[in-house]
PDB file of N, CA and C in Angstrom:
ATOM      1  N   UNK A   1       0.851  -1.171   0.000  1.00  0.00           N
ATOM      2  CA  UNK A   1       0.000   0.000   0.000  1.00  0.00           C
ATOM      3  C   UNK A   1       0.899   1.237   0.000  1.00  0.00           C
ATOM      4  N   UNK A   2       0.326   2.190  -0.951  1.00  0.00           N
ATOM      5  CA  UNK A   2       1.665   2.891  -0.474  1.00  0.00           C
ATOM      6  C   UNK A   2       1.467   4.009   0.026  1.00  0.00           C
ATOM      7  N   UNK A   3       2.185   4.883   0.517  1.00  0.00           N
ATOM      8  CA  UNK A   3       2.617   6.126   1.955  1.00  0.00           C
ATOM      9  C   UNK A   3       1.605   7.391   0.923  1.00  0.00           C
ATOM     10  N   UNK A   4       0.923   8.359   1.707  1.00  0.00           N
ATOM     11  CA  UNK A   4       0.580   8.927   1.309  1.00  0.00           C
ATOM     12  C   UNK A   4       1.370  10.541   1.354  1.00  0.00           C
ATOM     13  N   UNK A   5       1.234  11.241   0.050  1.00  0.00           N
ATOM     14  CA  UNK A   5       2.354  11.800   0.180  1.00  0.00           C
ATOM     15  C   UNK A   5       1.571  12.884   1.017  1.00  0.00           C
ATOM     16  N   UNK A   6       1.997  13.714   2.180  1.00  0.00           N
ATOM     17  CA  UNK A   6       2.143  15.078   2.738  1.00  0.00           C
ATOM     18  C   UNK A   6       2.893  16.042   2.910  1.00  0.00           C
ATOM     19  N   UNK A   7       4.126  16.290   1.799  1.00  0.00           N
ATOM     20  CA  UNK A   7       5.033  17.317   1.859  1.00  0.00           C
ATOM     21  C   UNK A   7       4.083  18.597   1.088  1.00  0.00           C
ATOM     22  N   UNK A   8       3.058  17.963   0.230  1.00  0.00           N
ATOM     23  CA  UNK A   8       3.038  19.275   0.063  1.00  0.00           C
ATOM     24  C   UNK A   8       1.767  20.384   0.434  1.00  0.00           C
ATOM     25  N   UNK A   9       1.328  19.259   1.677  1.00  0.00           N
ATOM     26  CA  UNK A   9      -0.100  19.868   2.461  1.00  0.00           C
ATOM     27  C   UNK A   9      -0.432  21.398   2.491  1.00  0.00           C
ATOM     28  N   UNK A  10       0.679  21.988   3.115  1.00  0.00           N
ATOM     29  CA  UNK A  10       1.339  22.564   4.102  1.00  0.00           C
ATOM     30  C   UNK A  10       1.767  24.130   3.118  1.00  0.00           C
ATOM     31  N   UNK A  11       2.246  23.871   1.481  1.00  0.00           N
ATOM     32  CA  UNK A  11       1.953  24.630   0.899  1.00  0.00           C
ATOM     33  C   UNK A  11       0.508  25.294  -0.139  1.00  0.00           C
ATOM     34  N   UNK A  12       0.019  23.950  -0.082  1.00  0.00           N
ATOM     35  CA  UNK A  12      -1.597  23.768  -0.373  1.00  0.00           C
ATOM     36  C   UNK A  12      -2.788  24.785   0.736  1.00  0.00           C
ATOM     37  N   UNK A  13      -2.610  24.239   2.048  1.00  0.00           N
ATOM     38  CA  UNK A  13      -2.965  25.163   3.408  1.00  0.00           C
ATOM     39  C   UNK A  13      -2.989  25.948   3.011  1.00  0.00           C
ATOM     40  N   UNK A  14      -1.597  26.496   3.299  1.00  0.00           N
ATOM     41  CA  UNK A  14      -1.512  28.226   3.412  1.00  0.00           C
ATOM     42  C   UNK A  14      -1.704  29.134   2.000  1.00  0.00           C
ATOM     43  N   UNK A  15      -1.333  28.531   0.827  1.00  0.00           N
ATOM     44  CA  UNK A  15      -2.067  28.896  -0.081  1.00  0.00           C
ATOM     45  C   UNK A  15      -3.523  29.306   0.058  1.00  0.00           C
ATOM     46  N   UNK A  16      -4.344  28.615   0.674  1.00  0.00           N
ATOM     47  CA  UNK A  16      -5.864  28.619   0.784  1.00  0.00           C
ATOM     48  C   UNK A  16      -5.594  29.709   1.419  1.00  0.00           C
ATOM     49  N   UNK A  17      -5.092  29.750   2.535  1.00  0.00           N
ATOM     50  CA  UNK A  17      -5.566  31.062   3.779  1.00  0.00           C
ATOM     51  C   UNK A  17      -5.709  32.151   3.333  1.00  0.00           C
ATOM     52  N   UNK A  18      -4.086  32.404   2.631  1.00  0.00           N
ATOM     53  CA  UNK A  18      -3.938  33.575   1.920  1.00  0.00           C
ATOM     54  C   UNK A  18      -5.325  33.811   0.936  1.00  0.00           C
ATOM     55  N   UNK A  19      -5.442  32.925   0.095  1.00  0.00           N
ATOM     56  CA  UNK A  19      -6.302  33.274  -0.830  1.00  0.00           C
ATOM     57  C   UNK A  19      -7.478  34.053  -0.598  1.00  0.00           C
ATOM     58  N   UNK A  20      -8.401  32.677   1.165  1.00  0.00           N
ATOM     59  CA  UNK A  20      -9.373  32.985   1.478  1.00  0.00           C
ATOM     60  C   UNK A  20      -9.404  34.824   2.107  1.00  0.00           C
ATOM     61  N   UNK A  21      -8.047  35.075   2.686  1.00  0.00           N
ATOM     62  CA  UNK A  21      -8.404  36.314   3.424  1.00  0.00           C
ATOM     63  C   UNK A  21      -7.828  37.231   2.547  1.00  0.00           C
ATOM     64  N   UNK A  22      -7.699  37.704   0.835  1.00  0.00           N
ATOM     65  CA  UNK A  22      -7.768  38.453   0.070  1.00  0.00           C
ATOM     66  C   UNK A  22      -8.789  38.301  -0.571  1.00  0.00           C
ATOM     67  N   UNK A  23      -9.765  37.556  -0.548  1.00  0.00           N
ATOM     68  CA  UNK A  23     -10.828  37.494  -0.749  1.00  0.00           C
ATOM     69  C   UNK A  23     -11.907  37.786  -0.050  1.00  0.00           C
ATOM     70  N   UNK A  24     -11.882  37.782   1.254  1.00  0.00           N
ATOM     71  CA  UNK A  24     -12.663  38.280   2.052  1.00  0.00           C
ATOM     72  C   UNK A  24     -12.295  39.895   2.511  1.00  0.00           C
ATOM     73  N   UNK A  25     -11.250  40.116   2.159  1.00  0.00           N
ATOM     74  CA  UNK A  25     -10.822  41.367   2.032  1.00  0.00           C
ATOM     75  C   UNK A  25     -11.337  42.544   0.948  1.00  0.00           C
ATOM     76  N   UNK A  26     -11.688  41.596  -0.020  1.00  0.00           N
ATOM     77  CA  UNK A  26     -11.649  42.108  -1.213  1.00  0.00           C
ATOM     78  C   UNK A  26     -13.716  42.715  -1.211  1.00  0.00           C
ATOM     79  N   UNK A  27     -14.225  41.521  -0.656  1.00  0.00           N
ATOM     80  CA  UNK A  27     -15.835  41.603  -0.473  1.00  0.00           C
ATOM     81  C   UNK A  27     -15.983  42.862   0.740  1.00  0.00           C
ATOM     82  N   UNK A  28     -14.924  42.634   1.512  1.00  0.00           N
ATOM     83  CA  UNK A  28     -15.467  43.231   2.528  1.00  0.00           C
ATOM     84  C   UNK A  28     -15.639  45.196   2.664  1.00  0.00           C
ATOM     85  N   UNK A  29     -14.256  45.224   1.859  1.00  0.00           N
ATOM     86  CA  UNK A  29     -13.799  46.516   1.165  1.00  0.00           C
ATOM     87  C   UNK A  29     -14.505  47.204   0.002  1.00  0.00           C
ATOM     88  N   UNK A  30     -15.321  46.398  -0.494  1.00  0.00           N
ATOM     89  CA  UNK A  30     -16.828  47.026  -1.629  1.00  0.00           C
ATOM     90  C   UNK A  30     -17.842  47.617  -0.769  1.00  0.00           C
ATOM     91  N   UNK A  31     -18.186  47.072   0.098  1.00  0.00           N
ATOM     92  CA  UNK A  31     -19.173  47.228   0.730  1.00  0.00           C
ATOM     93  C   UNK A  31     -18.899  48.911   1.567  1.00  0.00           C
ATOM     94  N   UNK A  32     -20.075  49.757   1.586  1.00  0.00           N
ATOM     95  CA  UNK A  32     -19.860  51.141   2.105  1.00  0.00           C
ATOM     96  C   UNK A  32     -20.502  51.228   2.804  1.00  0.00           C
ATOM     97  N   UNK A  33     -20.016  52.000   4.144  1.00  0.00           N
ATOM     98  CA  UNK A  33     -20.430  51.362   5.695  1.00  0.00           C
ATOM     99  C   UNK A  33     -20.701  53.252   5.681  1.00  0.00           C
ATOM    100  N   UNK A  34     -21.756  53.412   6.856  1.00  0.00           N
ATOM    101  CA  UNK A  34     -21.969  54.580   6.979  1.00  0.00           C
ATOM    102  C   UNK A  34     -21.158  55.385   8.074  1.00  0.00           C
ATOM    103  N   UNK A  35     -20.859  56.511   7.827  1.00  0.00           N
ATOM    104  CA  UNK A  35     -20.231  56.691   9.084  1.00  0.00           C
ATOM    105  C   UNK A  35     -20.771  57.205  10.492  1.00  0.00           C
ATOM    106  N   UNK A  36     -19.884  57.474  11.536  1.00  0.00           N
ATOM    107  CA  UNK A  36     -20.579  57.271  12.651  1.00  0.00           C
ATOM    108  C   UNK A  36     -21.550  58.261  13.092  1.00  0.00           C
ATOM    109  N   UNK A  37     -22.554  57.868  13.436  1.00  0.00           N
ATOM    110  CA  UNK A  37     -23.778  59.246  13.646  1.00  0.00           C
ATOM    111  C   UNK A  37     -23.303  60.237  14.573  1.00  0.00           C
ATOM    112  N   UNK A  38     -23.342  61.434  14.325  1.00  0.00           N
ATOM    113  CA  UNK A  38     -23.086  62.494  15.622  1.00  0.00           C
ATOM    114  C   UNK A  38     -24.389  62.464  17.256  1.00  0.00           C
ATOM    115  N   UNK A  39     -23.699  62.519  17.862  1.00  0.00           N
ATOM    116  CA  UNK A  39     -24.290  62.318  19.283  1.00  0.00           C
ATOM    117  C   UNK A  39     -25.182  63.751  19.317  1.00  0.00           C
ATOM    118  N   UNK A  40     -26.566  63.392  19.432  1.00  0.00           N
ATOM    119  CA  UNK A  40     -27.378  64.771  19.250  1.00  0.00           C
ATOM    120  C   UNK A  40     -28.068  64.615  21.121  1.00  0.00           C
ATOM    121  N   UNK A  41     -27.832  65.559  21.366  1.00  0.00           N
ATOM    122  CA  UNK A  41     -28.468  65.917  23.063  1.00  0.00           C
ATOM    123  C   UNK A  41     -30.171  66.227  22.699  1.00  0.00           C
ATOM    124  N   UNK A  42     -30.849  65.439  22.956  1.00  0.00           N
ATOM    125  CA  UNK A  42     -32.200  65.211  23.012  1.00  0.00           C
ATOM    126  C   UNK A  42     -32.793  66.064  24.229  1.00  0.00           C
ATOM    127  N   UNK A  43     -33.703  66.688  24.489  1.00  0.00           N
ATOM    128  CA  UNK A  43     -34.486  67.216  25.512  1.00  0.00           C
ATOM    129  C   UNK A  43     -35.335  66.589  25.841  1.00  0.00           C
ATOM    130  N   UNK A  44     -35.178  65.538  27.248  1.00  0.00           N
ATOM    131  CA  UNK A  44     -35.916  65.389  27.970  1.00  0.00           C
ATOM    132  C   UNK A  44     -36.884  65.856  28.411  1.00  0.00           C
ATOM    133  N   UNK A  45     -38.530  65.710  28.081  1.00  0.00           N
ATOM    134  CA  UNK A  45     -39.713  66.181  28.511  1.00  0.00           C
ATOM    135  C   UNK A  45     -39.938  65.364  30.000  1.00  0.00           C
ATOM    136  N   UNK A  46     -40.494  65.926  30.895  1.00  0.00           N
ATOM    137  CA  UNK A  46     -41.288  65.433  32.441  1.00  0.00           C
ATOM    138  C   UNK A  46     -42.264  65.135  32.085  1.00  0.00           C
ATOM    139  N   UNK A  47     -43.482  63.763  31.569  1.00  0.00           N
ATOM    140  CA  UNK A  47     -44.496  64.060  31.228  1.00  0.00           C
ATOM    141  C   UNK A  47     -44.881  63.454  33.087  1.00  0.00           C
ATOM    142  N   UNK A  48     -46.180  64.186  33.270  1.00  0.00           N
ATOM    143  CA  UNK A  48     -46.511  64.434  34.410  1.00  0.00           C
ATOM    144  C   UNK A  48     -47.848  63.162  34.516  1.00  0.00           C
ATOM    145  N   UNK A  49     -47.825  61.698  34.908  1.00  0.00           N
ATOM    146  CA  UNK A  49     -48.561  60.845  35.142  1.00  0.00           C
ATOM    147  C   UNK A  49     -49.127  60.799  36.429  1.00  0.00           C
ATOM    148  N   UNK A  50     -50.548  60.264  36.168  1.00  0.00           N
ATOM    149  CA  UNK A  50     -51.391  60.189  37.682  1.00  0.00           C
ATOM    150  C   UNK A  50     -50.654  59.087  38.262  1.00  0.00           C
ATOM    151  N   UNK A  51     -50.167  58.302  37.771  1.00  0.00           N
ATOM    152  CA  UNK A  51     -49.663  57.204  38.826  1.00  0.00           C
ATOM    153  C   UNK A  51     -48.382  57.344  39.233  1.00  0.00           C
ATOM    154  N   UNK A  52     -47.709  58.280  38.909  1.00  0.00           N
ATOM    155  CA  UNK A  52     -46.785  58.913  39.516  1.00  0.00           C
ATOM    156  C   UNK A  52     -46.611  59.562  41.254  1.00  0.00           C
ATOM    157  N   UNK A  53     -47.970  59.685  41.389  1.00  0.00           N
ATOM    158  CA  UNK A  53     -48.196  60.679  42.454  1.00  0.00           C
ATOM    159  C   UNK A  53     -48.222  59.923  43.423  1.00  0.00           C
ATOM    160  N   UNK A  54     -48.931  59.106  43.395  1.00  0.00           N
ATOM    161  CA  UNK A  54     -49.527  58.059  44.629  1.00  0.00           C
ATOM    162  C   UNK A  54     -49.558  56.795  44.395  1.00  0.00           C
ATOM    163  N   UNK A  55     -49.470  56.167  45.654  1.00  0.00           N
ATOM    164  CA  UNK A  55     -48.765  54.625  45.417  1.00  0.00           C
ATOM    165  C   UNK A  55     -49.859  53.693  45.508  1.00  0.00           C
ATOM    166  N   UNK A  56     -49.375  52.656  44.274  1.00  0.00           N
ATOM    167  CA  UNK A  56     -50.579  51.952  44.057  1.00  0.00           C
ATOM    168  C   UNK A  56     -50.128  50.405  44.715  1.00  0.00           C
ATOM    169  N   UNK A  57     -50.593  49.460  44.817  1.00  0.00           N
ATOM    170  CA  UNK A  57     -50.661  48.096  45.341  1.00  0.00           C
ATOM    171  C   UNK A  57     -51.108  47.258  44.369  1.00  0.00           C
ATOM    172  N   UNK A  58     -50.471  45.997  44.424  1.00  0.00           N
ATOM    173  CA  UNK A  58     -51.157  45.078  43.712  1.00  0.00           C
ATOM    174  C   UNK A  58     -51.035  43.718  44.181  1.00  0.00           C
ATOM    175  N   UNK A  59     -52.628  43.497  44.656  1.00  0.00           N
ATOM    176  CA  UNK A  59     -53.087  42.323  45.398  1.00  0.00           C
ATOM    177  C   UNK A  59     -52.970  41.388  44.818  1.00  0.00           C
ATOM    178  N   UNK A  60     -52.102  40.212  44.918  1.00  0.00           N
ATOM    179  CA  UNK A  60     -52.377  38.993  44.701  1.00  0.00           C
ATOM    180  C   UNK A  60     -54.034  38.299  44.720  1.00  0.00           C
ATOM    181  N   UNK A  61     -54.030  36.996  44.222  1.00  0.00           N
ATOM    182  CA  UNK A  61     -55.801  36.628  44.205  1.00  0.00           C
ATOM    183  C   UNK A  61     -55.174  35.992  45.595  1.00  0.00           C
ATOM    184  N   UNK A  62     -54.672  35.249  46.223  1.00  0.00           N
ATOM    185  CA  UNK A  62     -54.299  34.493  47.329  1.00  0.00           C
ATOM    186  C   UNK A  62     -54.672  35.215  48.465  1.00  0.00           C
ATOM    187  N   UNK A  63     -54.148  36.825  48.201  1.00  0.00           N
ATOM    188  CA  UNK A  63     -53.837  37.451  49.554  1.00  0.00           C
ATOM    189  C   UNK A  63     -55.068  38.274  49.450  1.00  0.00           C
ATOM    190  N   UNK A  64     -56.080  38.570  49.000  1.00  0.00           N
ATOM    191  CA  UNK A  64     -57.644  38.631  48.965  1.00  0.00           C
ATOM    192  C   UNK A  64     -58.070  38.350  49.995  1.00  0.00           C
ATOM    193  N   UNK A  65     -58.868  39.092  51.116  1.00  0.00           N
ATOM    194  CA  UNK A  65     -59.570  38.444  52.349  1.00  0.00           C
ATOM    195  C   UNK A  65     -60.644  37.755  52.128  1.00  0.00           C
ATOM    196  N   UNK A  66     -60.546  36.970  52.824  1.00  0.00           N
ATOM    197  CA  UNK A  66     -61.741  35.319  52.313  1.00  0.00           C
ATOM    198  C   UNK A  66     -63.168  36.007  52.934  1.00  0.00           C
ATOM    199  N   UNK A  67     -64.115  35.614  52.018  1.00  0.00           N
ATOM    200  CA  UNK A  67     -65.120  35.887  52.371  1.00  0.00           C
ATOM    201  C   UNK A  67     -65.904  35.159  53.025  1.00  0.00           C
TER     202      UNK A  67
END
C-alpha cells in the first residue's frame, strides 16, 4: 500500500488562507459602511402621570380576604 504523500499539504494550506483572506478582504472593502452618527443631546420632557403621584398596590388573588 503505499505512503501517502504530505510534503506538500502545508503549501496547499496556506495557499488557501492567503487566498481565502484576500478574498474576504476584497468583499469586505466594496461594501460602504456609513459613518458614525453624531451624538445629538435630546431634551428630555417630564411628562406628568397620575400614577406617579400616589402609590398603588397590587393584590395577589391568594392574599384577597376570604369571604
Amino acid at each position: 500500500m503505499p505512503q501517502l504523500d504530505t510534503s506538500t499539504w502545508f503549501t496547499v494550506i496556506m495557499s488557501m488562507v492567503i487566498s481565502l483572506f484576500m478574498l474576504f478582504q476584497l468583499k469586505i472593502s466594496s461594501h460602504s459602511f456609513y459613518s458614525d452618527p453624531k451624538t445629538m443631546h435630546l431634551k428630555t420632557t417630564k411628562h406628568s402621570l397620575p400614577w406617579e403621584n400616589k402609590w398603588t398596590k397590587t393584590y395577589l388573588p391568594l392574599s384577597l380576604p376570604l369571604h
